[in-house]
Protein backbone atom coordinates (compact mmCIF):
# COMPACT_ATOMS: atom_id res chain seq x y z
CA UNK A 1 114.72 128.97 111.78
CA UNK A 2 115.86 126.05 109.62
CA UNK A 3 116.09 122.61 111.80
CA UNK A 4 118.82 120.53 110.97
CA UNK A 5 118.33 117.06 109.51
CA UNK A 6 118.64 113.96 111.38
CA UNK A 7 118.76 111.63 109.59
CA UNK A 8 120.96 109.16 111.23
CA UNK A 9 124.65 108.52 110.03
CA UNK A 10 124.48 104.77 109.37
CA UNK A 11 121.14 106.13 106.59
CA UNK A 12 122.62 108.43 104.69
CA UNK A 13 123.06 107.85 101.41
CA UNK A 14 124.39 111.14 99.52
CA UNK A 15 124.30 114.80 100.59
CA UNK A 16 122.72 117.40 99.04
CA UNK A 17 124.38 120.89 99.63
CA UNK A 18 123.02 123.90 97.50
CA UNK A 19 125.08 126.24 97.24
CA UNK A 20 124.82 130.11 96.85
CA UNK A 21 127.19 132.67 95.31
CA UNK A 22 125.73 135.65 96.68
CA UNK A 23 128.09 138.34 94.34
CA UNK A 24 125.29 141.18 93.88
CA UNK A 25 126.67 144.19 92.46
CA UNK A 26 130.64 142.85 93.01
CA UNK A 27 130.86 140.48 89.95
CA UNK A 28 129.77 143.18 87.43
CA UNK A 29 132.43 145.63 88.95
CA UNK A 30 135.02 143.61 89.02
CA UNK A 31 135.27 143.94 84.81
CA UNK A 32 133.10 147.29 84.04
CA UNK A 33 131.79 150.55 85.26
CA UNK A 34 128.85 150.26 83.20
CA UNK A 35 125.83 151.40 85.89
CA UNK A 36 123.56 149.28 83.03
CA UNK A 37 125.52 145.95 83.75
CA UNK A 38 126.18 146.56 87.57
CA UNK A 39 122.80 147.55 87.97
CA UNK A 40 122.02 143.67 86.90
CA UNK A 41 123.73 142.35 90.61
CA UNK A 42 121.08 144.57 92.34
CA UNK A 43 118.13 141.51 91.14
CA UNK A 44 119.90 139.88 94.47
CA UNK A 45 117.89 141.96 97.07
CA UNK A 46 114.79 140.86 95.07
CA UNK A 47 116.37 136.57 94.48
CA UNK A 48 117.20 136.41 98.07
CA UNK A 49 114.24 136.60 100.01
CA UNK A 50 112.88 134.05 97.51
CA UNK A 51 115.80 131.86 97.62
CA UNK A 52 115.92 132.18 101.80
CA UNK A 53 111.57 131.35 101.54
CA UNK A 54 111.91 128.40 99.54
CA UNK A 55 114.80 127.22 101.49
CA UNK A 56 112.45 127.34 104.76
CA UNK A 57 109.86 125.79 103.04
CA UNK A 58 111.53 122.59 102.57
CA UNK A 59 113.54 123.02 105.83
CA UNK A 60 116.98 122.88 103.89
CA UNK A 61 120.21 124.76 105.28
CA UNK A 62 122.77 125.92 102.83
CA UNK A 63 125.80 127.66 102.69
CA UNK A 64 126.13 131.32 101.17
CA UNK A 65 129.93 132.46 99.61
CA UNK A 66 129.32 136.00 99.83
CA UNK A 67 132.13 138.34 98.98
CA UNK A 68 133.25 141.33 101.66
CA UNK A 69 131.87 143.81 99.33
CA UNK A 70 128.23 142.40 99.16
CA UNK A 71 128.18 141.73 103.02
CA UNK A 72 128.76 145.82 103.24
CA UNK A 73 126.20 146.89 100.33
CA UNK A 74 123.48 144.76 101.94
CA UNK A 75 124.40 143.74 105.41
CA UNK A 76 120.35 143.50 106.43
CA UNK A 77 120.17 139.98 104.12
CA UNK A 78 123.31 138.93 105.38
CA UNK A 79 122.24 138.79 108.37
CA UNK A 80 118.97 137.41 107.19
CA UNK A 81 121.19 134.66 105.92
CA UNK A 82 123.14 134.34 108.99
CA UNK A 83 119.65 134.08 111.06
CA UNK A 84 117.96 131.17 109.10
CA UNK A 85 121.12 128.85 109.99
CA UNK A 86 122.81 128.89 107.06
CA UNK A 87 126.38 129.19 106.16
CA UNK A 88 128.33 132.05 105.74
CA UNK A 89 131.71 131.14 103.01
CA UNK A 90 134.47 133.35 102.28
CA UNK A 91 134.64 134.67 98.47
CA UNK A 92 136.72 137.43 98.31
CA UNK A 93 136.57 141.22 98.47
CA UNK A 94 135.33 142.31 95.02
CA UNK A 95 135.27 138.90 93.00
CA UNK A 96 138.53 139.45 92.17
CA UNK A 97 141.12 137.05 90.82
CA UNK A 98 143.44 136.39 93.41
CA UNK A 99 146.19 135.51 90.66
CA UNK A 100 146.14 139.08 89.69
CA UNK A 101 148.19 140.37 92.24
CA UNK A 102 151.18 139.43 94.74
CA UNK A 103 150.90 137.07 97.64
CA UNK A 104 150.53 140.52 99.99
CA UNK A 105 147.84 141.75 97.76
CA UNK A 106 145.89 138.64 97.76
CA UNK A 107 146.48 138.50 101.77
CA UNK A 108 145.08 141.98 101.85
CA UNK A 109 142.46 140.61 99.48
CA UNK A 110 141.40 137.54 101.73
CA UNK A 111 141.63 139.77 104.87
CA UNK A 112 139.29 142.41 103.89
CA UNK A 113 136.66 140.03 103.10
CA UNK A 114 137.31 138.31 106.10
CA UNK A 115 136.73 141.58 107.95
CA UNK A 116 133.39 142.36 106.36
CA UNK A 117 131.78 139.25 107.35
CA UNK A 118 132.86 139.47 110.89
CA UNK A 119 132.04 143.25 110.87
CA UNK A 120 128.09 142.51 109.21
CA UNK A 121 127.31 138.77 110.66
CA UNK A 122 129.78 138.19 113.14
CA UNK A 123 131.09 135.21 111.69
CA UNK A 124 134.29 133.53 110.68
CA UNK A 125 133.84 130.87 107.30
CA UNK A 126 135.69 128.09 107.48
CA UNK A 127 135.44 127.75 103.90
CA UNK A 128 136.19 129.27 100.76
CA UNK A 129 135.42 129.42 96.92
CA UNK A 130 137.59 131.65 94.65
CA UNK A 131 135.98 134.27 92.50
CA UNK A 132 134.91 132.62 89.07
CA UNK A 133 137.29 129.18 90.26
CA UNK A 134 140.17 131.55 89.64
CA UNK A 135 143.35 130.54 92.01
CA UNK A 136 147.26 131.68 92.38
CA UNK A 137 149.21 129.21 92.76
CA UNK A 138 149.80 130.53 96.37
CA UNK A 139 145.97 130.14 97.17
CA UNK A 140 145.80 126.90 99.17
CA UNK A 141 148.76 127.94 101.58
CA UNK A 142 146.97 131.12 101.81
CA UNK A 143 143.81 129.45 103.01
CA UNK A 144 145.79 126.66 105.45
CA UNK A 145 147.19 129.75 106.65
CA UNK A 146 143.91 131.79 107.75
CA UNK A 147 142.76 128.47 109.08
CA UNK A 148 140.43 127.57 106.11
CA UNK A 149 138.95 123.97 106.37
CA UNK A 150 137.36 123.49 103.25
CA UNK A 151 137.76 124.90 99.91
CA UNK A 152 135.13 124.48 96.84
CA UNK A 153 136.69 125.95 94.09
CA UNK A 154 138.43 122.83 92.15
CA UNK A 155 137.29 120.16 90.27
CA UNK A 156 139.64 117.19 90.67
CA UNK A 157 136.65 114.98 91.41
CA UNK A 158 132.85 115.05 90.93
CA UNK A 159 131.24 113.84 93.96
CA UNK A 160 133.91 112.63 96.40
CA UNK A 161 135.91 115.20 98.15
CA UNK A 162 139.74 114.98 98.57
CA UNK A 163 142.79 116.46 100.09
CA UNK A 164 144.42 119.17 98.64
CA UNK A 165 147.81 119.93 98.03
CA UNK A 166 150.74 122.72 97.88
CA UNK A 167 154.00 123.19 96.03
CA UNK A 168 152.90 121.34 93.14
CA UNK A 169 155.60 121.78 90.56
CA UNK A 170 154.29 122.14 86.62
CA UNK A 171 155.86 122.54 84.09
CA UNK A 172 155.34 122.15 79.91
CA UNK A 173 158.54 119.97 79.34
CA UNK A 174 159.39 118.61 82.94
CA UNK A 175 157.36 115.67 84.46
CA UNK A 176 154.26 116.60 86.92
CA UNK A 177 155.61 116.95 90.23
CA UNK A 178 153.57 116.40 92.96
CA UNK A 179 153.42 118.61 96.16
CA UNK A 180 152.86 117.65 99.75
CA UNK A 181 148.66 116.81 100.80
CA UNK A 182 147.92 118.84 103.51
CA UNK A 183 144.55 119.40 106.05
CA UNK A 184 142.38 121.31 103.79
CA UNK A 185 139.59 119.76 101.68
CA UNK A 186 138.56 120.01 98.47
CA UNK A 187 134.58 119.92 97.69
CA UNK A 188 134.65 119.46 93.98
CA UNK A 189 133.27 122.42 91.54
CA UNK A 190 131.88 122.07 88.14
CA UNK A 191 130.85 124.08 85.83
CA UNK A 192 128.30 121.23 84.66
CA UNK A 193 126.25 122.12 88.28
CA UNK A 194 126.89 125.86 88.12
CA UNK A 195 123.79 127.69 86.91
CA UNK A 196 125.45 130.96 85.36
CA UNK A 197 126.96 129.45 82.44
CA UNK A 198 123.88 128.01 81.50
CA UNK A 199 121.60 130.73 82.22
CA UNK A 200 122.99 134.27 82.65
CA UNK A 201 124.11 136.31 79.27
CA UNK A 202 127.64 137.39 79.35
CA UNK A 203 128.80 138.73 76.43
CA UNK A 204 131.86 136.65 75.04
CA UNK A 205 131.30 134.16 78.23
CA UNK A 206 128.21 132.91 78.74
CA UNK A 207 126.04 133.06 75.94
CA UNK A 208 123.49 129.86 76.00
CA UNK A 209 120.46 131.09 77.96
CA UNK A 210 119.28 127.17 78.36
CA UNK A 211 115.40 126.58 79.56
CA UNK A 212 115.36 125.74 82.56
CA UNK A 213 114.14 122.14 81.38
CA UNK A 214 117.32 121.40 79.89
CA UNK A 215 119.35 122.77 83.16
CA UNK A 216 117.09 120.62 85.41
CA UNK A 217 117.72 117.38 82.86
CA UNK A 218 121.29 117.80 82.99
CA UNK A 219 121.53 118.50 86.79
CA UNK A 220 119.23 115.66 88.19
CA UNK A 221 121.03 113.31 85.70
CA UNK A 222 124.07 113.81 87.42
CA UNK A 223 122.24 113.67 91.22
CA UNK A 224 120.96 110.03 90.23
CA UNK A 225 124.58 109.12 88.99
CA UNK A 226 125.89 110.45 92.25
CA UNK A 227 123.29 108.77 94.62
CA UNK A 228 123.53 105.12 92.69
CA UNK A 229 127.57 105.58 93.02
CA UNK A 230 128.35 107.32 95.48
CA UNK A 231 127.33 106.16 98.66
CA UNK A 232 128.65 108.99 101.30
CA UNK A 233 129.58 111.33 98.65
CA UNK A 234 128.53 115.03 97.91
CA UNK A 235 126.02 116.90 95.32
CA UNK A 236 127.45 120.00 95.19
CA UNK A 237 125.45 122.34 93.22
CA UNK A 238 126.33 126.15 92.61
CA UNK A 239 123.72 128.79 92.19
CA UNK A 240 124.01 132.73 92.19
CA UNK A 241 121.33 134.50 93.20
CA UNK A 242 120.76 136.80 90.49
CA UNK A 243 120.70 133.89 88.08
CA UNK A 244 118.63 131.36 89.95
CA UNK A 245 116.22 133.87 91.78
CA UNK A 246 114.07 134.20 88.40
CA UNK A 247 110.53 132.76 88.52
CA UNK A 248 110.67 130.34 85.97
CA UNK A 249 114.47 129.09 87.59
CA UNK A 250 113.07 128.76 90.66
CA UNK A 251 110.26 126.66 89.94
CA UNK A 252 112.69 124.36 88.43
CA UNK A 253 115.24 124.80 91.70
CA UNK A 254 112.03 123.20 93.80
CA UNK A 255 111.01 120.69 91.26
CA UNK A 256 114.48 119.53 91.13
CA UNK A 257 114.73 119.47 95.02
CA UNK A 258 111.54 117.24 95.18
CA UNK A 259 112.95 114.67 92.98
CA UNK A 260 116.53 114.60 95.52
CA UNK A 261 113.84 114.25 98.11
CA UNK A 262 115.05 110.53 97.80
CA UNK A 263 115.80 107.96 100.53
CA UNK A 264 119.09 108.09 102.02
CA UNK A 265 120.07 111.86 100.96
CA UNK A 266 120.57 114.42 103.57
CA UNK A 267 120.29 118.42 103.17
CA UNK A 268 122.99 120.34 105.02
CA UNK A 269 125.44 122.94 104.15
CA UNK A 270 128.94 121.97 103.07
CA UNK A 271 130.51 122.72 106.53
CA UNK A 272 128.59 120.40 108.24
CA UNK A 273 129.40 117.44 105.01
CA UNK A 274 133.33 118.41 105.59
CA UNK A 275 133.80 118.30 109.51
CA UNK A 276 132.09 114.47 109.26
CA UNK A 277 134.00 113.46 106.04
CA UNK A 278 136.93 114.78 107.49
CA UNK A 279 136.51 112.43 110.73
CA UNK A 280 135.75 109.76 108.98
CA UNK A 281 139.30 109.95 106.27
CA UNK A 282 142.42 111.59 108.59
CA UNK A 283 144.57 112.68 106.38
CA UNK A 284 147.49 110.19 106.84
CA UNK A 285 144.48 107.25 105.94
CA UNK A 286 143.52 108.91 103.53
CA UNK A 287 146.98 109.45 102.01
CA UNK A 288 147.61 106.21 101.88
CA UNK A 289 144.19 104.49 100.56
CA UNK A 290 145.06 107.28 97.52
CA UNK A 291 148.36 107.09 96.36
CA UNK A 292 146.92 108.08 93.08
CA UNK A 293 145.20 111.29 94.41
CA UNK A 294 148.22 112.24 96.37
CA UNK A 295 151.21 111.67 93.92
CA UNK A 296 152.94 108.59 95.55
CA UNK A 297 154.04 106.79 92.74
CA UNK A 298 154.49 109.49 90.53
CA UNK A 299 157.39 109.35 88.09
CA UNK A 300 160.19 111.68 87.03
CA UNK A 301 162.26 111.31 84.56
């Protein structure tokens, strides 16, 4: 068992939360029936027991978005992942888009996952991040409805989560409108500090099979930006399993973790970052130290 960091509040500097998009077989079926390319989500049950010993190794908890359909096909490491302390996210059924169906199919959708999780590990995420960042434009009143607290699928920031909002209003020849901030937080995304685009072949994707030198030089540059900038803000860094769990990756992965090894930055999963940010900025402060963020001065025509 992981033990959790204590590094004292009034120390901390930046937080460090790796993240894990445990998709196995799910992401591959999602577009093809191809057993050669599904076959290729199957490396998990060979990354994760890798990724879950180096974690231990240097006592870092993270959080796992695992979709309903990977927690049934290999409910042994979920629970694995469950049992080292770590996070358990919501992230969908079958890595499906949620904007290709109606609100009752995405419900359906968000349920079923949902239910796998609690069936396999017991659990109940209070977080979320979309299949391949792909939203409705229902999804965050979907998630405020199942009593989501955290979502990580945007990227309206970098380091320094926000509030999100509903009922925006766009439109390609009426001004921006802006719709109400609610209770549910946004833990910025990138693609910059997501590993598949830089590493995993997808034909007519992701094509650029970078060294791992070049991932690790663009993904420590932006840690050091975040920890000289950002006091109290959030690395958020996005790894799948099948993608990361490769030898040569994962020598990198601990390399680079050595180097965040720096004063003032805490490991922890993204939970544990959002229920203490969220304390420290209510939302009606938080509203109104960002009238930028939240639309306040906003004009229409």
């Amino acid at each position: 068992m992981i033990v959790r960091d204590e590094l004292s509040h009034a120390s901390r500097r930046l937080s460090a939360c790796l993240s894990f998009d445990f998709d196995a077989m799910s992401v591959w079926i999602a577009g093809t029936d191809n057993p050669a390319a599904i076959s290729r989500g199957e490396f998990s049950t060979i990354a994760v027991p890798r990724i879950l010993s180096l974690l231990e190794r240097n006592n870092i908890r993270s959080t796992f978005f695992i979709p309903g359909h990977t927690a049934l096909a290999y409910p042994d490491l979920v629970r694995q992942i469950r049992d080292a302390g770590h996070e358990i996210g919501h992230h969908g059924w079958v890595h499906e888009n949620p904007a290709s169906v109606d609100y009752q199919g995405e419900c359906a959708i968000f349920e079923r996952g949902l239910e796998a999780l609690d069936r396999v590990a017991g659990v109940r995420p209070m977080g979320y991040r979309s299949p391949s960042n792909d939203l409705s434009a229902r999804s965050m009143e979907l998630l405020l409805s199942y009593g989501m607290r955290y979502d990580s699928s945007c990227g309206g920031s970098d380091f320094a989560p926000y509030y999100q909002r509903v009922n925006d209003r766009v439109s390609k020849t009426e001004p921006y409108v802006f719709g109400q901030t609610v209770d549910l937080v946004e833990v910025p995304f990138s693609w910059i500090l997501d590993d598949f685009p830089h590493m995993e072949f997808d034909a007519g994707w992701s094509t650029e099979q970078s060294p791992p030198s070049t991932v690790r030089e663009i993904w420590q540059g932006e840690f050091d930006y975040a920890y000289q900038h950002t006091p109290g803000g959030i690395f958020n860094l996005c790894m799948h399993p099948q993608v990361i769990g490769r030898g040569h990756r994962l020598t990198m992965l601990e390399k680079l973790i050595e180097w965040m090894k720096q004063p003032g930055v805490v490991f922890e999963t993204i939970g544990e970052y959002v229920e203490r940010w969220r304390s420290e900025n209510p939302l009606g402060d938080w509203i109104a130290s960002n009238p930028i963020r939240a639309g306040t001065n906003a004009l229409s025509e």
